[in-house]
N, C-alpha and C. Protein backbone atom coordinates (compact mmCIF):
# COMPACT_ATOMS: atom_id res chain seq x y z
N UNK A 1 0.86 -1.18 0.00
CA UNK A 1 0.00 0.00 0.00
C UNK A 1 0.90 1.24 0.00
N UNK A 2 0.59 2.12 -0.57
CA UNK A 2 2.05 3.41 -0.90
C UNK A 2 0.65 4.62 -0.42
N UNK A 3 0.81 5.68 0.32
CA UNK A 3 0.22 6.79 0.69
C UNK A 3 -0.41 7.57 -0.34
N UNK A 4 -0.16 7.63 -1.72
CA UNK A 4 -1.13 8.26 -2.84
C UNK A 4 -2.43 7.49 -3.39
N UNK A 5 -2.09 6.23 -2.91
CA UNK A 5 -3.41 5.32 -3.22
C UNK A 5 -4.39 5.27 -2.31
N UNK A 6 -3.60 5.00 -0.64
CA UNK A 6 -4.44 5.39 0.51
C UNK A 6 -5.22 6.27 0.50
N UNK A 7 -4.00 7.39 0.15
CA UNK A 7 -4.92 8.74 0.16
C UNK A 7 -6.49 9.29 -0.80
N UNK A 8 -6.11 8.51 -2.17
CA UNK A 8 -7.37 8.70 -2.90
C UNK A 8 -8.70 8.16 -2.37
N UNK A 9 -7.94 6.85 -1.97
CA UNK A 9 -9.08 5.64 -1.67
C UNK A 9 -9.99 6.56 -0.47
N UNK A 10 -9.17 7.36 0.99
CA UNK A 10 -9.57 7.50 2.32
C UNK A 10 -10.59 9.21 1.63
N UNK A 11 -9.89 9.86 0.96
CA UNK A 11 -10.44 10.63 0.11
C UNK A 11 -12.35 10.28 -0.30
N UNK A 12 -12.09 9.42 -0.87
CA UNK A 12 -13.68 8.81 -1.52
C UNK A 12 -14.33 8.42 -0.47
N UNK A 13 -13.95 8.06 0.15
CA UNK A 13 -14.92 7.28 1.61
C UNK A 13 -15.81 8.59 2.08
N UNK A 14 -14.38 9.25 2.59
CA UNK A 14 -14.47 10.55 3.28
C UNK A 14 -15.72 11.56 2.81
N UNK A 15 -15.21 11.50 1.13
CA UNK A 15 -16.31 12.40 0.64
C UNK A 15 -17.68 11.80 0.75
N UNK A 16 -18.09 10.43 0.57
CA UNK A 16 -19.18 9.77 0.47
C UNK A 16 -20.01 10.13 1.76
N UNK A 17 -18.85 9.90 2.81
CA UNK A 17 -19.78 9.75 4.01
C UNK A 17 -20.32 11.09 4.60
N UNK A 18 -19.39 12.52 4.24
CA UNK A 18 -19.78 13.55 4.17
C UNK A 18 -21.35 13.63 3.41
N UNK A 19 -21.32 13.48 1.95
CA UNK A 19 -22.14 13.98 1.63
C UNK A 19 -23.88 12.75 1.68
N UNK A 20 -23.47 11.69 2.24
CA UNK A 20 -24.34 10.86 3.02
C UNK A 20 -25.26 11.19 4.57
N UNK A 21 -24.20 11.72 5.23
CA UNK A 21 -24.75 12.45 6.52
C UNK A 21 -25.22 13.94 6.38
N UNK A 22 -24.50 14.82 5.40
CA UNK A 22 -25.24 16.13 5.12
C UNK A 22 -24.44 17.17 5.85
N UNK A 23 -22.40 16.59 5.44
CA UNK A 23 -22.05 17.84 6.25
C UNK A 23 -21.10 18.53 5.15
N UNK A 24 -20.76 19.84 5.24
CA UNK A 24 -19.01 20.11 4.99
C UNK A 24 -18.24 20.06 5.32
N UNK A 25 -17.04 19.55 4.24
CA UNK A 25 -15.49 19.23 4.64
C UNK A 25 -15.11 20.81 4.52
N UNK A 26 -15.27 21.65 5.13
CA UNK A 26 -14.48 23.14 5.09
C UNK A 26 -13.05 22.80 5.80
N UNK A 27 -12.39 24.02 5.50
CA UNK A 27 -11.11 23.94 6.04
C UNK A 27 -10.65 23.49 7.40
N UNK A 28 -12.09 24.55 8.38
CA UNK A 28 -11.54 24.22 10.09
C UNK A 28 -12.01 22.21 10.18
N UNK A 29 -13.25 22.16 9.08
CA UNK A 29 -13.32 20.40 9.29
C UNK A 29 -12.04 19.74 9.48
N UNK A 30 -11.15 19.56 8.67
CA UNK A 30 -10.21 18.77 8.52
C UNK A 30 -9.27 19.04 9.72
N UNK A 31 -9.21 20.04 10.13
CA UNK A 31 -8.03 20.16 11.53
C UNK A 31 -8.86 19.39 12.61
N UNK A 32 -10.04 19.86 12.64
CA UNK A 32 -10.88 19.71 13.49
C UNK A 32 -11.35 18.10 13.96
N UNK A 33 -11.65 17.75 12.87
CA UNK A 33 -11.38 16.02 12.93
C UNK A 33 -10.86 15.33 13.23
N UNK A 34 -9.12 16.03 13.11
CA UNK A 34 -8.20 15.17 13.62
C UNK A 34 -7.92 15.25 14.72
N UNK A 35 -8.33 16.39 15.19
CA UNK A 35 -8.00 16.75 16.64
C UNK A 35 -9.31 15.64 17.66
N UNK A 36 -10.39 15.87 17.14
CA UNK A 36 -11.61 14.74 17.21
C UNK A 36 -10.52 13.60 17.55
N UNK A 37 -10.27 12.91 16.52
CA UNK A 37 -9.27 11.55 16.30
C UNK A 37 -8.36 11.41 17.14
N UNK A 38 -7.54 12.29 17.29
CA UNK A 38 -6.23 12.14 18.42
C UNK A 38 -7.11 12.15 20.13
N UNK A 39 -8.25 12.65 19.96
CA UNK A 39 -8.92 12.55 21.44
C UNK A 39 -9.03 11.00 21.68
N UNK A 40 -10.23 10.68 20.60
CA UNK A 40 -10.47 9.43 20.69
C UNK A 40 -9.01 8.31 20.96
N UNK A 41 -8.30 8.46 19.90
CA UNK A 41 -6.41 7.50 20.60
C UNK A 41 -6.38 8.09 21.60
N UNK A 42 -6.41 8.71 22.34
CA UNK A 42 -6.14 9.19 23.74
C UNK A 42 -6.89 8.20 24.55
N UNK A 43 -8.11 8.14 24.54
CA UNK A 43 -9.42 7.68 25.45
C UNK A 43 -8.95 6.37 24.88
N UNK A 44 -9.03 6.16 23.80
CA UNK A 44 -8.41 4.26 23.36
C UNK A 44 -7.35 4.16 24.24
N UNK A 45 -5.82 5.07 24.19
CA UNK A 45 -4.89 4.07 24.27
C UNK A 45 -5.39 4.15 26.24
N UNK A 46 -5.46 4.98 26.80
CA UNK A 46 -5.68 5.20 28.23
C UNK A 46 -6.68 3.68 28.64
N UNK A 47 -7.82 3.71 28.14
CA UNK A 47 -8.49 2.48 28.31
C UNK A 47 -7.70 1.01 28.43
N UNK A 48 -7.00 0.97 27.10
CA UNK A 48 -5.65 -0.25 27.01
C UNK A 48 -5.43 -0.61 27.94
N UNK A 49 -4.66 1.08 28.35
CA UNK A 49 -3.42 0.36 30.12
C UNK A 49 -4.04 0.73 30.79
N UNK A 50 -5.26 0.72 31.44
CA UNK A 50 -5.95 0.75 31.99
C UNK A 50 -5.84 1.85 33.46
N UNK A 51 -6.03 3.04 32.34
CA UNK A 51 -5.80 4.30 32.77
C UNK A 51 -7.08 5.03 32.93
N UNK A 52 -8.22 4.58 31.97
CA UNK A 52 -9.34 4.90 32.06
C UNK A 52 -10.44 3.85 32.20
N UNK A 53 -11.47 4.05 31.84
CA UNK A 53 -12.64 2.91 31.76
C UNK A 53 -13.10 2.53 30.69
N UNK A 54 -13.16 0.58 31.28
CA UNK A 54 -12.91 -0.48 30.13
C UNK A 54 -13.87 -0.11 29.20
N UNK A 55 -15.11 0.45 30.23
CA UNK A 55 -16.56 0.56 29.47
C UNK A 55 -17.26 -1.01 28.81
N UNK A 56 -16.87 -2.12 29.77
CA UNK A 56 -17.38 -3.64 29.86
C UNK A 56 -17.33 -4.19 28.47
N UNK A 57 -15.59 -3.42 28.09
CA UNK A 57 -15.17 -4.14 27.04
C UNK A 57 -13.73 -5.06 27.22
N UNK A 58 -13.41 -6.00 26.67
CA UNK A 58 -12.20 -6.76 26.88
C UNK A 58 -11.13 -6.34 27.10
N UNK A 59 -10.00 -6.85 27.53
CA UNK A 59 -8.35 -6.24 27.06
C UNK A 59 -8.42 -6.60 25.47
N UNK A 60 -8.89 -7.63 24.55
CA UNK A 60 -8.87 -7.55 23.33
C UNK A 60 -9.38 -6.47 23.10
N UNK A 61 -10.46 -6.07 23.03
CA UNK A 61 -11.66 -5.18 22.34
C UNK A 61 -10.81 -4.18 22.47
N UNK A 62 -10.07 -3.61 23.63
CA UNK A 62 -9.55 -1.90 24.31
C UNK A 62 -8.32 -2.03 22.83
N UNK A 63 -7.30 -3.19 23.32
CA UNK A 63 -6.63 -3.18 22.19
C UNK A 63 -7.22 -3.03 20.32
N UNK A 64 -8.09 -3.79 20.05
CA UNK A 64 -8.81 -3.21 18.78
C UNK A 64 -8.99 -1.80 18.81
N UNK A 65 -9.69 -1.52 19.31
CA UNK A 65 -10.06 -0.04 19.55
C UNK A 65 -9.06 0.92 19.07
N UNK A 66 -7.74 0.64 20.27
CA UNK A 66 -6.54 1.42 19.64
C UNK A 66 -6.05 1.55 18.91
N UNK A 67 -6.10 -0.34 18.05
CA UNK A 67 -5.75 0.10 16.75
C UNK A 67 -6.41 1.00 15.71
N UNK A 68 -7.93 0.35 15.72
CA UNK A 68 -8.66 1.21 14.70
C UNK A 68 -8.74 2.88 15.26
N UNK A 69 -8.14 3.21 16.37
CA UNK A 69 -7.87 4.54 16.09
C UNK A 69 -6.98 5.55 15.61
N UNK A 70 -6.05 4.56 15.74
CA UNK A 70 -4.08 4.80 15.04
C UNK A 70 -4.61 5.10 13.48
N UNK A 71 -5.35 3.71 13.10
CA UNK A 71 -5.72 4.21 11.57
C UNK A 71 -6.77 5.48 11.38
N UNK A 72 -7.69 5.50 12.01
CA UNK A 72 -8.60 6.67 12.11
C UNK A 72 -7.56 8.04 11.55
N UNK A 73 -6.39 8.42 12.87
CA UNK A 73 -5.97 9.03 12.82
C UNK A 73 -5.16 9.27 11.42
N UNK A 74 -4.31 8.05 11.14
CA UNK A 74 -3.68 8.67 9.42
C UNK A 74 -4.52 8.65 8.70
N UNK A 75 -5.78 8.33 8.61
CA UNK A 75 -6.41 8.75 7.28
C UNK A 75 -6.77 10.12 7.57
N UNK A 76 -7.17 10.52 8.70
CA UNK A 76 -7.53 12.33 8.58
C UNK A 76 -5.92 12.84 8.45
N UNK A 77 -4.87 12.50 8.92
CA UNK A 77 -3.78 13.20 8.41
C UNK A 77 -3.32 13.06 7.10
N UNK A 78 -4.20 12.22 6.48
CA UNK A 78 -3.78 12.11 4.81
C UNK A 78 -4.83 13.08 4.40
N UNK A 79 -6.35 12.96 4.91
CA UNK A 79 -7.33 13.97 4.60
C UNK A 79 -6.57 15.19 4.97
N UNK A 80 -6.33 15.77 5.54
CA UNK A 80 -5.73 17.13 5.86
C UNK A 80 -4.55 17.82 4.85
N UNK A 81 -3.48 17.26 4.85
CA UNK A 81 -2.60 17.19 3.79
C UNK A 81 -3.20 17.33 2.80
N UNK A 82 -3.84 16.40 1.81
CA UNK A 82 -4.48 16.28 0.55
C UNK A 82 -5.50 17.81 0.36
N UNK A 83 -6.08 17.92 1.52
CA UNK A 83 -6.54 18.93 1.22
C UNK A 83 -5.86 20.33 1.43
N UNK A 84 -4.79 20.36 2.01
CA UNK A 84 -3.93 21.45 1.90
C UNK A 84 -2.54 21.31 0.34
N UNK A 85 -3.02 20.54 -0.05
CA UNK A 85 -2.15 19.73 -1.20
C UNK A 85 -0.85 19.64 -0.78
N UNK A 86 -0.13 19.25 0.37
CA UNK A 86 0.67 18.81 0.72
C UNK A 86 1.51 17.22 0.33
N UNK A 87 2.52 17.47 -0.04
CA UNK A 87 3.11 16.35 -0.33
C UNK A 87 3.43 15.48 0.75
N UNK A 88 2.40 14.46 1.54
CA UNK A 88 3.45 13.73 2.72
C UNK A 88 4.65 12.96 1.84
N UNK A 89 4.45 12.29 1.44
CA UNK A 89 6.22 11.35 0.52
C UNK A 89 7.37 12.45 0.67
N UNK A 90 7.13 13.65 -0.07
CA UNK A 90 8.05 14.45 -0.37
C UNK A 90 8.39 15.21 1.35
N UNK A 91 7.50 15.36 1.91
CA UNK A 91 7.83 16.08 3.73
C UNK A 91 8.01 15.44 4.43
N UNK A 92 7.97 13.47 4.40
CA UNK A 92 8.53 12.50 5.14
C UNK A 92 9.92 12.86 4.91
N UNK A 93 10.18 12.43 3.49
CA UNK A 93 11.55 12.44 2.82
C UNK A 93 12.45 13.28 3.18
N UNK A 94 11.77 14.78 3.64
CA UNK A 94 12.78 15.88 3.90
C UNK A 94 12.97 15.74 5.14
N UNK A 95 11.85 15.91 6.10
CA UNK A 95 11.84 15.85 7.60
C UNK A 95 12.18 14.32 8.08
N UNK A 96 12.20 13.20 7.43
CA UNK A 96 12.56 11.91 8.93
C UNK A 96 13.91 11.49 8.07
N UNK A 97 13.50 11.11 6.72
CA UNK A 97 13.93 10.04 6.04
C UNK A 97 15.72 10.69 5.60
N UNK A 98 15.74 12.00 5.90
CA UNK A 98 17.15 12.51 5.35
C UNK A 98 18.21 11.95 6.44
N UNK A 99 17.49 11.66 7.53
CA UNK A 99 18.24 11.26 8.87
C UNK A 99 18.82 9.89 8.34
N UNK A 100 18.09 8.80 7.69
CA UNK A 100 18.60 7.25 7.06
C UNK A 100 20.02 7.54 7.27
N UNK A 101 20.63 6.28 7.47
CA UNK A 101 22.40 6.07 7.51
C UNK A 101 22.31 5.44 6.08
């Protein structure tokens, strides 16, 4: 899976389900979402280690949870980007990947 395909694919969902529920993707949406998203991994991962409440779900389930919120989260950071037309490949590349030995 390479991040320009993700991105189209999380793109189409995104738009569908927008215009399925009856909202706009405006600009503050997309910050706004993710910030939404990083709450929710918060309340996931805290639940995990059992920092918060299980809410009479498993140690599996808490762990699912976290994952499907890790992903939650990069698809609105691919939504965000994309819509600021930001290159992530090209701003990984500059910012992590120049560090490579």
């Amino acid at each position: 899976m390479d991040l320009g395909t993700l991105s189209d694919d999380v793109e189409r969902i995104s738009q569908r389900y927008a215009e399925a529920v009856g909202f706009a993707r405006d600009d503050a949406w997309y910050l706004l979402k993710l910030q939404e998203e990083v709450g929710e991994l918060t309340e996931a991962y805290l639940a995990k280690i059992g920092q918060a409440r299980a809410k009479d779900r498993t140690l599996d389930e808490r762990e699912a949870a976290f994952r499907a919120e890790l992903a939650d989260v990069l698809c609105h950071v691919l939504l965000l980007a994309r819509h600021h037309d930001v290159d992530l490949p090209a701003e990984i590349t500059a910012k992590w990947l120049r560090w490579r030995r």
